[in-house]
Each structure stands twice: as C-alpha cells, then as structure tokens.
C-alpha atoms as a PDB file:
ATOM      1  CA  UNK A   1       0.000   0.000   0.000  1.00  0.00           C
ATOM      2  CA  UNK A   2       1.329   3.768  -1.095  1.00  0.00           C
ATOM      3  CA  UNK A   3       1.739   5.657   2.064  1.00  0.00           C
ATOM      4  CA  UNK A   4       1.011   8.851   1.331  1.00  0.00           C
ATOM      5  CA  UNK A   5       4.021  10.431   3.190  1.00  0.00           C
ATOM      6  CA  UNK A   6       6.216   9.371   0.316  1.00  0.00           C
ATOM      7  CA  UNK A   7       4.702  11.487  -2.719  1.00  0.00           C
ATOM      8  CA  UNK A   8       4.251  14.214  -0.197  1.00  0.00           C
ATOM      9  CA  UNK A   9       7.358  14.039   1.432  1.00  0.00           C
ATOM     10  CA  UNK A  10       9.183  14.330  -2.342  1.00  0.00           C
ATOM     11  CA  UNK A  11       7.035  17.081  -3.556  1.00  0.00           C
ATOM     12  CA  UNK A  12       8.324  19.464  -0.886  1.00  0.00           C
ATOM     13  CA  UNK A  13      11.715  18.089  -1.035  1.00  0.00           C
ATOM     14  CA  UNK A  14      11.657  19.406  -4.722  1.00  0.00           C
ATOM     15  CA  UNK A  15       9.899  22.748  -3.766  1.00  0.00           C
ATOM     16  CA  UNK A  16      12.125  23.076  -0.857  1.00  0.00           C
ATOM     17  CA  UNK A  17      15.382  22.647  -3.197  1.00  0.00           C
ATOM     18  CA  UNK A  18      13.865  25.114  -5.779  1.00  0.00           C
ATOM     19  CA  UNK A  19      13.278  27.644  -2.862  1.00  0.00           C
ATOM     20  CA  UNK A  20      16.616  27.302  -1.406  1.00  0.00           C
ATOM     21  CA  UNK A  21      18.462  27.244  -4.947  1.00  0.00           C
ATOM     22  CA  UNK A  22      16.328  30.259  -5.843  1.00  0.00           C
ATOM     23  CA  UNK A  23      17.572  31.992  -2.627  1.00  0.00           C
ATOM     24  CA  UNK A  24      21.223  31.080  -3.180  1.00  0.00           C
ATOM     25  CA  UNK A  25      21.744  32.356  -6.774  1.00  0.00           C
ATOM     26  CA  UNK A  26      19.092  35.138  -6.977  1.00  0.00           C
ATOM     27  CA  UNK A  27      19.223  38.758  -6.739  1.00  0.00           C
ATOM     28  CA  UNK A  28      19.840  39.446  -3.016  1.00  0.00           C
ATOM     29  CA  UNK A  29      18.236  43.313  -3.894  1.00  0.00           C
ATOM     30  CA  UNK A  30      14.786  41.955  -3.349  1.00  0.00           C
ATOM     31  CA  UNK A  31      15.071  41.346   0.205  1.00  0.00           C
ATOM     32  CA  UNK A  32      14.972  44.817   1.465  1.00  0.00           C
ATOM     33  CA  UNK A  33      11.255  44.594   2.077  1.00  0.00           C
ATOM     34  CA  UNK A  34      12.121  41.849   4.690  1.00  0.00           C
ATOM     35  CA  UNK A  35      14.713  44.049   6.661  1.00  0.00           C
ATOM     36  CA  UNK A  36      17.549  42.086   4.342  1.00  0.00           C
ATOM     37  CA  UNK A  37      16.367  38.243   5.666  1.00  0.00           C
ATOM     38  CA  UNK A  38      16.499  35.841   2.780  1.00  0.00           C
ATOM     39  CA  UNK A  39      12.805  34.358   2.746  1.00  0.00           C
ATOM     40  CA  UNK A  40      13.353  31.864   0.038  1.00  0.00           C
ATOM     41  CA  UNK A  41      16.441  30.714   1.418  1.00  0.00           C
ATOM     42  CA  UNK A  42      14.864  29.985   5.443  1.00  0.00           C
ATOM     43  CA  UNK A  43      11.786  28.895   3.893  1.00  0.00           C
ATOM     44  CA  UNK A  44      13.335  26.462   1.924  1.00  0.00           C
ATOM     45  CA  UNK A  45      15.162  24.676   4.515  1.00  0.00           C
ATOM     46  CA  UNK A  46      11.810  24.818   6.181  1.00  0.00           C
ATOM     47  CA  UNK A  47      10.716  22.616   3.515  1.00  0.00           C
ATOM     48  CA  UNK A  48      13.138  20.629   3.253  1.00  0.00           C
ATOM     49  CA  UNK A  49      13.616  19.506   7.121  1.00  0.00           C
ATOM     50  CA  UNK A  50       9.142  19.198   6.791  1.00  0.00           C
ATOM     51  CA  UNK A  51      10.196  16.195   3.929  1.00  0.00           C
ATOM     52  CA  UNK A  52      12.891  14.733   5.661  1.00  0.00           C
ATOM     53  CA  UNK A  53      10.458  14.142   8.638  1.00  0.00           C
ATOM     54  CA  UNK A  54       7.511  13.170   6.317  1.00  0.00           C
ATOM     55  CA  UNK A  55      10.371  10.540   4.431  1.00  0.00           C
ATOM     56  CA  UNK A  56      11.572   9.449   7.692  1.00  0.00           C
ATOM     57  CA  UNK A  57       8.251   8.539   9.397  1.00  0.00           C
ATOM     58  CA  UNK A  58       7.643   6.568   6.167  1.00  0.00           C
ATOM     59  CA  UNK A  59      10.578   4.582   6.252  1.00  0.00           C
ATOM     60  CA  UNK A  60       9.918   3.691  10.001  1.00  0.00           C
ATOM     61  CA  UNK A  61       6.750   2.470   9.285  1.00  0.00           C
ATOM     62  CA  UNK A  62       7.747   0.522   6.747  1.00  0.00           C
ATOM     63  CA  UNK A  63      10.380  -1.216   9.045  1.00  0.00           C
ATOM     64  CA  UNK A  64       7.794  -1.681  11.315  1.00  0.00           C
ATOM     65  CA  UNK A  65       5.330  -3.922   9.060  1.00  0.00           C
ATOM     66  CA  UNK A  66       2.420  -1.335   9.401  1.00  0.00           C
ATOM     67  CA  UNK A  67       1.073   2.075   9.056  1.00  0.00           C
ATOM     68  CA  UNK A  68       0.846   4.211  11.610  1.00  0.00           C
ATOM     69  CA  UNK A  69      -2.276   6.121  12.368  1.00  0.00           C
END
C-alpha cells in the first residue's frame, strides 16, 4: 500500500530545493522589504527539514510492518 508520506514528502523536497536554490543564486536586492532576511532561502530549509520528517516517518513504518495512524 502507497503511504502517502512518500509522494508528499518528495514534492516538498523538490519545492524546498527550488526555494533554497532560488535563494542562493538570486538577486539578493529583493530582500529589502524583509529588513535584508532571505525568505526563500529559510523557507526552503523549512521545507526541506518538513520532507525529511515526512520521508523518515515513512521509512519507520515501513520497518515496522504497518502504518501508523
């Protein structure tokens, strides 16, 4: 059975990586409207710690024979 942590987990992986690439290599000029704090940059890790947890808790309950509710 799919769990549906997995698809989820992946799709913000990928947003999270676009996000954090994006605030990496873009035009740092933007962020004077947030008092000089890269948004795209912190909200990309965001995303990309909220898929590691959603990939992890998949993988443990697929050690553990089950699904967790």
């Amino acid at each position: 059975m799919l769990d549906i942590r997995i698809p989820v987990g992946v799709m913000f992986g990928v947003m999270g990586a676009l996000l954090t690439g994006y605030g990496l290599l873009g035009d740092r000029s933007i962020y004077g409207r947030s008092l000089g704090i890269n948004i795209n940059l912190v909200w990309g890790c965001v995303l990309i710690a909220f898929a590691a947890c959603l990939l992890i808790l998949s993988a443990r309950a697929r050690a553990r024979g089950g699904t967790e509710r």
